[in-house]
C-alpha atoms as a PDB file:
ATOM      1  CA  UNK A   1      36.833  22.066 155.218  1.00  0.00           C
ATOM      2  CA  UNK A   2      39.476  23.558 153.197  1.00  0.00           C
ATOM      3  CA  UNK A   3      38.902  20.905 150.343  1.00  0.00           C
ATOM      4  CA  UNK A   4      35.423  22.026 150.316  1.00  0.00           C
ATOM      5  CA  UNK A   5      36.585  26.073 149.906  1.00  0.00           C
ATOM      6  CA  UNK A   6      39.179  25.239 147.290  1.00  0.00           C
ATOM      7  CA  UNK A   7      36.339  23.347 145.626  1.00  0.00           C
ATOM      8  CA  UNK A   8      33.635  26.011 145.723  1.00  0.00           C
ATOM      9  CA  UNK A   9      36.409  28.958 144.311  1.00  0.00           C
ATOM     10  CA  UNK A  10      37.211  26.513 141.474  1.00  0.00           C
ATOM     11  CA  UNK A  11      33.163  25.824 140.616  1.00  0.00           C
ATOM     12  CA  UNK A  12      32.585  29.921 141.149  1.00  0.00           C
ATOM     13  CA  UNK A  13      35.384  30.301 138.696  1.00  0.00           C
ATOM     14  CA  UNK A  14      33.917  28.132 136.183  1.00  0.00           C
ATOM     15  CA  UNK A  15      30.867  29.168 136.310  1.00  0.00           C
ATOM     16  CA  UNK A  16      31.947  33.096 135.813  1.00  0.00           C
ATOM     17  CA  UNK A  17      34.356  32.223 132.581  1.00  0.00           C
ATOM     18  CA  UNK A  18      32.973  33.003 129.568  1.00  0.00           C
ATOM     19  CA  UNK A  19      32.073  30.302 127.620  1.00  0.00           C
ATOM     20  CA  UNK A  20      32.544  30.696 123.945  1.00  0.00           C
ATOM     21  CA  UNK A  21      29.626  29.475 121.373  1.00  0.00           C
ATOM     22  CA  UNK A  22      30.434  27.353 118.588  1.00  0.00           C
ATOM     23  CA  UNK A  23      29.424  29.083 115.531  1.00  0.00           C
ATOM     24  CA  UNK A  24      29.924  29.059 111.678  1.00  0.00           C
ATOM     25  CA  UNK A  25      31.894  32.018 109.850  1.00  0.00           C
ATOM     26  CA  UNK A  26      31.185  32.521 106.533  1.00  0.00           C
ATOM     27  CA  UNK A  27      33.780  34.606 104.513  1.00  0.00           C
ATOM     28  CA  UNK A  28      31.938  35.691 101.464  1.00  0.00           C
ATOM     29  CA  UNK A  29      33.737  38.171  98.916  1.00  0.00           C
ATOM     30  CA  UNK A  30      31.823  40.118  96.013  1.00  0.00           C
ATOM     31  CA  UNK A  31      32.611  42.959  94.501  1.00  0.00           C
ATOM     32  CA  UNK A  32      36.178  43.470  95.719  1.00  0.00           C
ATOM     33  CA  UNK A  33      34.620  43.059  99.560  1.00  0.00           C
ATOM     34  CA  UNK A  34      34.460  40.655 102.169  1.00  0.00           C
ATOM     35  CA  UNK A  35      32.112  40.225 104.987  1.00  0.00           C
ATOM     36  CA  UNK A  36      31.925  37.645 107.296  1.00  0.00           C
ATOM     37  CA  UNK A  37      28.275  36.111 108.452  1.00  0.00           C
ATOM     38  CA  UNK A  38      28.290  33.968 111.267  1.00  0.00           C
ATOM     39  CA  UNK A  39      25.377  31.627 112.794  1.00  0.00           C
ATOM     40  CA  UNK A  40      24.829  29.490 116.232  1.00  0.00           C
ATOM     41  CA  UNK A  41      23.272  26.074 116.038  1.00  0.00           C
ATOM     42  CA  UNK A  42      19.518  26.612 115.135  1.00  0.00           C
ATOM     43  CA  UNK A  43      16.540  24.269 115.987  1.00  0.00           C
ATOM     44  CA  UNK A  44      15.377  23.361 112.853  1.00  0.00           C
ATOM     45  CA  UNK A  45      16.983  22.924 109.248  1.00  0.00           C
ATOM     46  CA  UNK A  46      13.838  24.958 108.220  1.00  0.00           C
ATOM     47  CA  UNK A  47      14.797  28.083 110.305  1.00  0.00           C
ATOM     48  CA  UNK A  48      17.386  30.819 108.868  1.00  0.00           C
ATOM     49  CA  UNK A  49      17.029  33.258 106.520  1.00  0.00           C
ATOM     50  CA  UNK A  50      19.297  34.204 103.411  1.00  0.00           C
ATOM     51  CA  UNK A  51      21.597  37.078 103.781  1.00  0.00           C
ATOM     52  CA  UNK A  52      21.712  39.434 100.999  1.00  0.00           C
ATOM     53  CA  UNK A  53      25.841  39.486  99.155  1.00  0.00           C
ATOM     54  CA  UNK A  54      25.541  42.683  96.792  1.00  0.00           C
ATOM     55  CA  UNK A  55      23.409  42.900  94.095  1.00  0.00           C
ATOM     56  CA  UNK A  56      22.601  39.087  92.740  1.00  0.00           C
ATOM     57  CA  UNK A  57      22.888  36.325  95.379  1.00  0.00           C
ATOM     58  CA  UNK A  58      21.272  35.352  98.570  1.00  0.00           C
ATOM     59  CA  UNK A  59      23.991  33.150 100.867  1.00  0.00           C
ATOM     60  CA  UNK A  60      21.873  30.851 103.580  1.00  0.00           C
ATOM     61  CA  UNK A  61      24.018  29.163 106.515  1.00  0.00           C
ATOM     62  CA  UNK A  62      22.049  26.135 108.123  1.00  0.00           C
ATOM     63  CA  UNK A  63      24.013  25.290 110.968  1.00  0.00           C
ATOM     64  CA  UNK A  64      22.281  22.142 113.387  1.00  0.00           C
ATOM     65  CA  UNK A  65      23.725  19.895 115.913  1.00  0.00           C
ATOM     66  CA  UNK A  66      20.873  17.653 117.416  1.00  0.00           C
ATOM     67  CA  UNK A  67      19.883  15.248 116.904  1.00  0.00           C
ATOM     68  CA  UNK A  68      23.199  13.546 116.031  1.00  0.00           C
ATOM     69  CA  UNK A  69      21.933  11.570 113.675  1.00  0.00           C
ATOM     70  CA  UNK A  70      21.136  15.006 111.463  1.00  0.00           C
ATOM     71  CA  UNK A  71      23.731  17.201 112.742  1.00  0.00           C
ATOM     72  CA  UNK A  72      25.041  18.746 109.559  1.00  0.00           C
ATOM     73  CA  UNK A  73      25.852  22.319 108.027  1.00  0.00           C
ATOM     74  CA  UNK A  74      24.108  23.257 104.784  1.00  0.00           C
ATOM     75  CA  UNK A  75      24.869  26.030 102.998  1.00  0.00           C
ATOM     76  CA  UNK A  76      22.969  27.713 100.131  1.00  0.00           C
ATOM     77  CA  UNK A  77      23.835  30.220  97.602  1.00  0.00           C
ATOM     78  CA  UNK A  78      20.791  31.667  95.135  1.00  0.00           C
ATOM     79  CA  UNK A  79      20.597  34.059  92.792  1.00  0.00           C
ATOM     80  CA  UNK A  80      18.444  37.119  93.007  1.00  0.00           C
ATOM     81  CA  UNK A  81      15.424  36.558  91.402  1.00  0.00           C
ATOM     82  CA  UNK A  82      13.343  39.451  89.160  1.00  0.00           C
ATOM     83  CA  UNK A  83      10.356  40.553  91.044  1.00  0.00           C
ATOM     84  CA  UNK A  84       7.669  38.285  91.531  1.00  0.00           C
ATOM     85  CA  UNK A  85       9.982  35.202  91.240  1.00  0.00           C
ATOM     86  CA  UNK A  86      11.409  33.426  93.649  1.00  0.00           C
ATOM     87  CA  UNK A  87      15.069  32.840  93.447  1.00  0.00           C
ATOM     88  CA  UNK A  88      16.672  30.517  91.959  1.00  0.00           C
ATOM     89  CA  UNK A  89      19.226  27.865  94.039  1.00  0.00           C
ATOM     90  CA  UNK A  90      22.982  27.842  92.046  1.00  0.00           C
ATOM     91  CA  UNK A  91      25.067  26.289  94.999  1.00  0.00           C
ATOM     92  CA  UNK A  92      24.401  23.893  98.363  1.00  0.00           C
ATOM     93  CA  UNK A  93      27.039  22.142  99.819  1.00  0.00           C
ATOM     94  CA  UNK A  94      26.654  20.146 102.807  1.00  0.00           C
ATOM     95  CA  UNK A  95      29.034  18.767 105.814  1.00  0.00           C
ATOM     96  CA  UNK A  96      28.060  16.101 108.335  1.00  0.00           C
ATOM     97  CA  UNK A  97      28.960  17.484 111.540  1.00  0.00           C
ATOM     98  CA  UNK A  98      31.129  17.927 113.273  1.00  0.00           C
ATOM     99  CA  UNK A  99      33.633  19.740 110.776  1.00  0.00           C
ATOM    100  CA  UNK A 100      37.411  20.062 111.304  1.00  0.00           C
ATOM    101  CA  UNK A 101      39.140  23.098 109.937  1.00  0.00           C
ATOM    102  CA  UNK A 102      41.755  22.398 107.420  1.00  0.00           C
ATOM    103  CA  UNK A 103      44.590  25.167 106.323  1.00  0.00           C
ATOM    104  CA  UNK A 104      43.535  28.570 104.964  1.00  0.00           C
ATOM    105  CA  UNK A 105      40.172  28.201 103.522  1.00  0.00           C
ATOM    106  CA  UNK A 106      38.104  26.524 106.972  1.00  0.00           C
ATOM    107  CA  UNK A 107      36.368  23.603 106.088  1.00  0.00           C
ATOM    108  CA  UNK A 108      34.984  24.040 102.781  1.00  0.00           C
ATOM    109  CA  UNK A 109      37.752  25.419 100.931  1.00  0.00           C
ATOM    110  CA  UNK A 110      37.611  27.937  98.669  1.00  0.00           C
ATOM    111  CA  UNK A 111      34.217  27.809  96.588  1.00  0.00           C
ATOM    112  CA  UNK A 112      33.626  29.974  93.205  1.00  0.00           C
ATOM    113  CA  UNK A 113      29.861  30.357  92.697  1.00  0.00           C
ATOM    114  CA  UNK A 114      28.465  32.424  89.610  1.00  0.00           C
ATOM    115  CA  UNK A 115      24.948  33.775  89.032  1.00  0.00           C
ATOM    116  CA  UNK A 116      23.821  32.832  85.362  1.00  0.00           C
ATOM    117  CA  UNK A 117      21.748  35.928  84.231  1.00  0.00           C
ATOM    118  CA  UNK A 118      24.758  38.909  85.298  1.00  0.00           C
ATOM    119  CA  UNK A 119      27.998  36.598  85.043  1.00  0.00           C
ATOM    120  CA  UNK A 120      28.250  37.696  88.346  1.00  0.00           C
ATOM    121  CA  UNK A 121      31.133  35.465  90.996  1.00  0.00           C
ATOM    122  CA  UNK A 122      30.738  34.910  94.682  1.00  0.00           C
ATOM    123  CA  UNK A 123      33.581  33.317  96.480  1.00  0.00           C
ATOM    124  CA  UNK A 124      33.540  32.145 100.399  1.00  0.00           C
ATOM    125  CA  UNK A 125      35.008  29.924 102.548  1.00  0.00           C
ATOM    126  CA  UNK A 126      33.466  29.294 106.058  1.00  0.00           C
ATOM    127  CA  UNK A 127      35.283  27.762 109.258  1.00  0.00           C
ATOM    128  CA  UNK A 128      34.009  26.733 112.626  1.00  0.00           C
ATOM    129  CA  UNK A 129      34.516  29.019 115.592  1.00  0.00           C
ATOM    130  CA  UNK A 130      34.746  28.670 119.506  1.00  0.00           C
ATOM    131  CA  UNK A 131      34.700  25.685 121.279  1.00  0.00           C
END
């Protein structure tokens, strides 16, 4: 009987811990500031949308875990386009997953992107966080 109490309070306890989500941080500096974007696993590689990063680039985090066989993390940096186009692709890196962090910069590294029309530089790193 007391097995089966000692059993239950560990299970309740378990059950009420918080359970962190495994997400991907994004560090992105431009302009002299840096903002962090962050996504959970999504569905579909087709689902996301771009994140505006000042005045000239759109920064796209496609983060999916099933199936296993295309678990991966794509990332994709465009440049603004004028109105009316659409915008133009300048970076997409890729990372079968799962990642491992490694030193300062996650596991990417540090990555220098620049927007051809206004000479413009993005940098960003992303890691993986939780568990």
């Amino acid at each position: 009987m007391r097995a089966m109490v000692v059993a239950a309070v560990v299970i309740a306890l378990a059950a009420a811990s918080p359970v962190l989500a495994e997400t991907v941080a994004c560090h992105l500096t431009y302009g002299g500031e840096t903002q962090v974007i962050e996504s959970a696993p999504l569905a579909s590689p087709y689902a996301g949308t771009p994140t505006a990063i000042g005045s000239f680039f759109l920064f796209r985090i496609i983060f999916v875990r099933e199936p296993a066989d295309l678990a991966r993390i794509n990332l994709y940096v465009y440049a603004h386009a004028e109105f009316g186009e659409a915008p133009t692709p300048v970076q997409h890196a890729s990372y079968p997953y799962p990642v491992s962090n490694h030193g300062r910069y996650g596991f990417t590294g540090l990555q220098r992107v620049y927007e051809p029309k206004h000479e413009s530089e993005l940098q960003y790193w992303c890691e993986m966080r939780g568990a």
